[in-house]
Protein backbone atom coordinates (compact mmCIF):
# COMPACT_ATOMS: atom_id res chain seq x y z
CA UNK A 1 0.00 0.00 0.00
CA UNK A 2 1.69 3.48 -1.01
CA UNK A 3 2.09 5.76 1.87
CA UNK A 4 0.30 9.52 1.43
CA UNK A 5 2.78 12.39 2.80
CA UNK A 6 0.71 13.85 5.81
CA UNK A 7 1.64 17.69 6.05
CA UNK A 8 1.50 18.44 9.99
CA UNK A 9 1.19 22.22 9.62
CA UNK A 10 -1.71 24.72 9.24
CA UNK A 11 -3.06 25.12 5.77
CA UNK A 12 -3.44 28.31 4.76
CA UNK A 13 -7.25 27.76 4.27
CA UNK A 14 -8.38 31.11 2.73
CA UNK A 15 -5.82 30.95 0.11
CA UNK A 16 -6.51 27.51 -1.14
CA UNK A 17 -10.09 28.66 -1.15
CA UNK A 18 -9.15 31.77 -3.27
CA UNK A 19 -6.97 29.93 -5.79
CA UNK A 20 -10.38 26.98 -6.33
CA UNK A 21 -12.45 30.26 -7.37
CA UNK A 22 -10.00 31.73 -9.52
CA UNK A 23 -9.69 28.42 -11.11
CA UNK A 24 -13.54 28.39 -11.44
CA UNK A 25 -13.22 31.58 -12.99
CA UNK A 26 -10.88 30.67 -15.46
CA UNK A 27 -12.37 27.32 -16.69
CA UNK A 28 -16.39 29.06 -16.27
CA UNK A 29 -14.41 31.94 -18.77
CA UNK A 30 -13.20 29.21 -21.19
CA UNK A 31 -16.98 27.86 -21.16
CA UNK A 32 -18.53 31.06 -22.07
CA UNK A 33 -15.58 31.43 -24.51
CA UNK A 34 -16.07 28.34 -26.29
CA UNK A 35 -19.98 28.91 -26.83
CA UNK A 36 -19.44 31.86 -28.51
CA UNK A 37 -19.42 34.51 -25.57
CA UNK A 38 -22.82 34.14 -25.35
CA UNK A 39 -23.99 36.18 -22.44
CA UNK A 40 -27.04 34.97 -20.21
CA UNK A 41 -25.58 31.43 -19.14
CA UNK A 42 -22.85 33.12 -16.65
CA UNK A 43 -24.33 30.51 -13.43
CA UNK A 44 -24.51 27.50 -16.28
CA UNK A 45 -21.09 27.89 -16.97
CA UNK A 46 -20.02 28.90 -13.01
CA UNK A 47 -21.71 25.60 -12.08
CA UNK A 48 -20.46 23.48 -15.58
CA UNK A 49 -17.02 24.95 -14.45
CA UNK A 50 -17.39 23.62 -10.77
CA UNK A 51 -18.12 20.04 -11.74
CA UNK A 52 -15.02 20.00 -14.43
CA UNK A 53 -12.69 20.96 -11.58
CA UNK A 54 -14.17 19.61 -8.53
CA UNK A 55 -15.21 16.59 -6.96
CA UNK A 56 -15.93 15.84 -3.40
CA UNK A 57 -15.77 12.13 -3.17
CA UNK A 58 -17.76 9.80 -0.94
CA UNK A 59 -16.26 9.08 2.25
CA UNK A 60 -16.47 7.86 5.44
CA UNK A 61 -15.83 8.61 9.26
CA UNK A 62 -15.99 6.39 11.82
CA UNK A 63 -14.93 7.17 15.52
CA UNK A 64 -13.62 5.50 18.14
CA UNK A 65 -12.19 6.27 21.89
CA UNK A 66 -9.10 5.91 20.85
CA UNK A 67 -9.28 7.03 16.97
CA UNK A 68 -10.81 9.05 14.08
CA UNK A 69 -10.34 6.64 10.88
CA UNK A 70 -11.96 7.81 7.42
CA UNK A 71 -11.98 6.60 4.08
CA UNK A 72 -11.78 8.59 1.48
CA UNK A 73 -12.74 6.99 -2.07
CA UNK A 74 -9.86 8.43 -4.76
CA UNK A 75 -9.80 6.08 -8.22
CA UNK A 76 -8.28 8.93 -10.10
CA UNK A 77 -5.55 9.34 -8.13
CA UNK A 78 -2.11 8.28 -7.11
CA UNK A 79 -0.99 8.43 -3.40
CA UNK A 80 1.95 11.03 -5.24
CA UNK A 81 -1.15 13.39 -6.28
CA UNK A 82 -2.95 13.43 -2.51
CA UNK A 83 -2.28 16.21 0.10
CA UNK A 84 -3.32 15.53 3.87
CA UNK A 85 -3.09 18.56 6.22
CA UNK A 86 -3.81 17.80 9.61
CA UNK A 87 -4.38 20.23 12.42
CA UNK A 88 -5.81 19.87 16.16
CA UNK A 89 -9.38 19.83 15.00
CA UNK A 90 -9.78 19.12 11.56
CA UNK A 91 -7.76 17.02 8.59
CA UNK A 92 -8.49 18.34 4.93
CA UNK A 93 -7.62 16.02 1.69
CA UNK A 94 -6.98 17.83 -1.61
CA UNK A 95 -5.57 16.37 -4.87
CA UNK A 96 -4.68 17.94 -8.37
CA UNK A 97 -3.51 16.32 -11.27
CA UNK A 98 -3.05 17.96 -14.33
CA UNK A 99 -3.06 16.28 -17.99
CA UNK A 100 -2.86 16.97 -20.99
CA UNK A 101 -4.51 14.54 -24.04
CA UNK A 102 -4.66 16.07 -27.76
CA UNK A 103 -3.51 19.33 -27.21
CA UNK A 104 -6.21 19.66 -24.35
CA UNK A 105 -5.35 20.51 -20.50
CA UNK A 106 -7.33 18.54 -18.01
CA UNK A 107 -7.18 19.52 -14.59
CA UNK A 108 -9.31 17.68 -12.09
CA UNK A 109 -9.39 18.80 -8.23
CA UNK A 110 -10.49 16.85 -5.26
CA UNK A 111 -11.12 18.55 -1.73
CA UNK A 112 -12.25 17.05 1.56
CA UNK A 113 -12.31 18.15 4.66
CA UNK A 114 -13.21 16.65 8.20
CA UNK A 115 -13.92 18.09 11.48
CA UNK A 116 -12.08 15.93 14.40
CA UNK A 117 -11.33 17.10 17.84
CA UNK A 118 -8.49 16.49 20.14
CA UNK A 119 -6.13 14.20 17.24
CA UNK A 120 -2.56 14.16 17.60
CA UNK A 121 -0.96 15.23 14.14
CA UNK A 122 2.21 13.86 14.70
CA UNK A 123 0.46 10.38 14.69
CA UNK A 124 -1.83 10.77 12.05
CA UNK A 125 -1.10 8.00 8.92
CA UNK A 126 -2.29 7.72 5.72
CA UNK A 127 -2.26 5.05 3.04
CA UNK A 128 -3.84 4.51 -0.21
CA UNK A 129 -5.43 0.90 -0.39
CA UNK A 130 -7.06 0.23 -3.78
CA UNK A 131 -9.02 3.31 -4.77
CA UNK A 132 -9.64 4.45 -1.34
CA UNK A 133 -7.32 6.51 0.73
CA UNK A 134 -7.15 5.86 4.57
CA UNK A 135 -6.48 7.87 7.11
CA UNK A 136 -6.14 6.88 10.88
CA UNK A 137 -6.04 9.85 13.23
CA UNK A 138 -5.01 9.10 16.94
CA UNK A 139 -6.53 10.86 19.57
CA UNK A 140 -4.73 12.87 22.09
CA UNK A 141 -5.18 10.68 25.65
CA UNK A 142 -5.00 12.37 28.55
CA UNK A 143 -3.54 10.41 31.46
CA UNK A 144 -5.61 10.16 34.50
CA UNK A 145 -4.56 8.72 37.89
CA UNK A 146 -7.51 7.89 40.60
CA UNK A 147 -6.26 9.20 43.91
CA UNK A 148 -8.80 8.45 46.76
CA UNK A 149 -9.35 11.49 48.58
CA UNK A 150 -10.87 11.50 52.08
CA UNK A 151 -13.26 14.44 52.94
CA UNK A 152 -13.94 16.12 56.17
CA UNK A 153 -17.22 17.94 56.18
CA UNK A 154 -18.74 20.06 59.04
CA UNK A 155 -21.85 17.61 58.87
CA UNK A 156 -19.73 14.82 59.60
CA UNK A 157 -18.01 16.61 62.43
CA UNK A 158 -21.17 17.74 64.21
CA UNK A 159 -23.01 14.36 64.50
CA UNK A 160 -20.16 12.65 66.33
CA UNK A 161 -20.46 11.88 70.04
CA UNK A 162 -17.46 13.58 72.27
CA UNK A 163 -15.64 11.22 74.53
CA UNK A 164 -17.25 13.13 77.08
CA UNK A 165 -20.78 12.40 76.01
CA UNK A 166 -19.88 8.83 75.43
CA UNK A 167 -18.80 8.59 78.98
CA UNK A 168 -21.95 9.71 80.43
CA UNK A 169 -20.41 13.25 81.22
CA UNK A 170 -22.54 17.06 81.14
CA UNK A 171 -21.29 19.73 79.77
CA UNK A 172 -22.19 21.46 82.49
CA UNK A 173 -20.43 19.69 85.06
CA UNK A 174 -17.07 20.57 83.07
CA UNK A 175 -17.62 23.76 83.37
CA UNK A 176 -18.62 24.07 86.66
CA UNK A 177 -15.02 22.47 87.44
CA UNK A 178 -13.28 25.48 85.24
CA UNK A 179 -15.14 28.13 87.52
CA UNK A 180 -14.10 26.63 90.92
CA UNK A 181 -10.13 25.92 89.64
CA UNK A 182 -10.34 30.19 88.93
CA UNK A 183 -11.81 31.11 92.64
């Protein structure tokens, strides 16, 4: 199974996001350019444009205690052509290949991106197996000791018999002994 590279800093988010819609742009441009500049059809050729480019492939997420683990169905691509960013709380897949058959450039795009909480990135593997990339994302276990801890409450304290009311002792007789020891 080919190993994926699994890039354990922050994606600049925002500009992957502005370079898809200039790429949208461009191919939805080369749409309206190739039917004639016809205007009227701008969202036709937006959403045409979209579906050339992109695909968001089917996938799935299980979780456990101990892991995230998703697959991720790729069958156009080569573990060489798959990017996996990982950061504390989420792990985003993108590929692009480019090719070009009879003088024509095809560029297909894949993006996915998954929301996980509390993963350790320097753990997280990847692997493509068949058509279908896998990635197993451990999670970050915190380390726990139980410490019995005994409690003294005023409750507790209160409802206790003195050793001088268990011997059959009055209060008042004690203190009737502290005023004749002062005379």
């Amino acid at each position: 199974m080919p190993e994926v590279v699994v890039h354990k800093e922050p994606t600049p988010f925002f500009e992957e996001v502005g370079k898809a819609f200039d790429a949208i742009r461009t191919k939805a441009f080369e749409l309206f350019d190739r039917r004639g500049r016809a205007v009227g059809f701008e969202l036709e050729d937006w959403l045409a444009a979209e579906r050339e480019l992109f695909h968001v492939p089917d996938s799935e997420m299980a979780e456990t205690d101990q892991e995230f683990r998703m697959t991720v169905n790729v069958p156009d691509f080569e573990a060489t052509d798959l990017h996996v960013t990982v950061e504390a709380e989420q792990i985003v897949v993108t590929a692009n290949i480019e090719k070009f058959e009879h003088g024509v450039r095809e560029v297909k795009s894949m993006f996915r991106r998954f929301e996980v909480a509390g993963v350790d990135p320097a753990k997280v593997t990847a692997l493509v197996d068949h058509d279908a990339l896998v990635i197993v994302a451990p999670k970050i276990v915190a380390l726990v000791a139980k410490v019995p801890i005994a409690i003294d409450t005023p409750t507790a304290r209160s409802t206790e018999a003195s050793p001088e009311k268990k011997n059959g002792e009055k209060d008042e007789a004690k203190a009737g002994a502290v005023k004749s020891a002062a005379a």
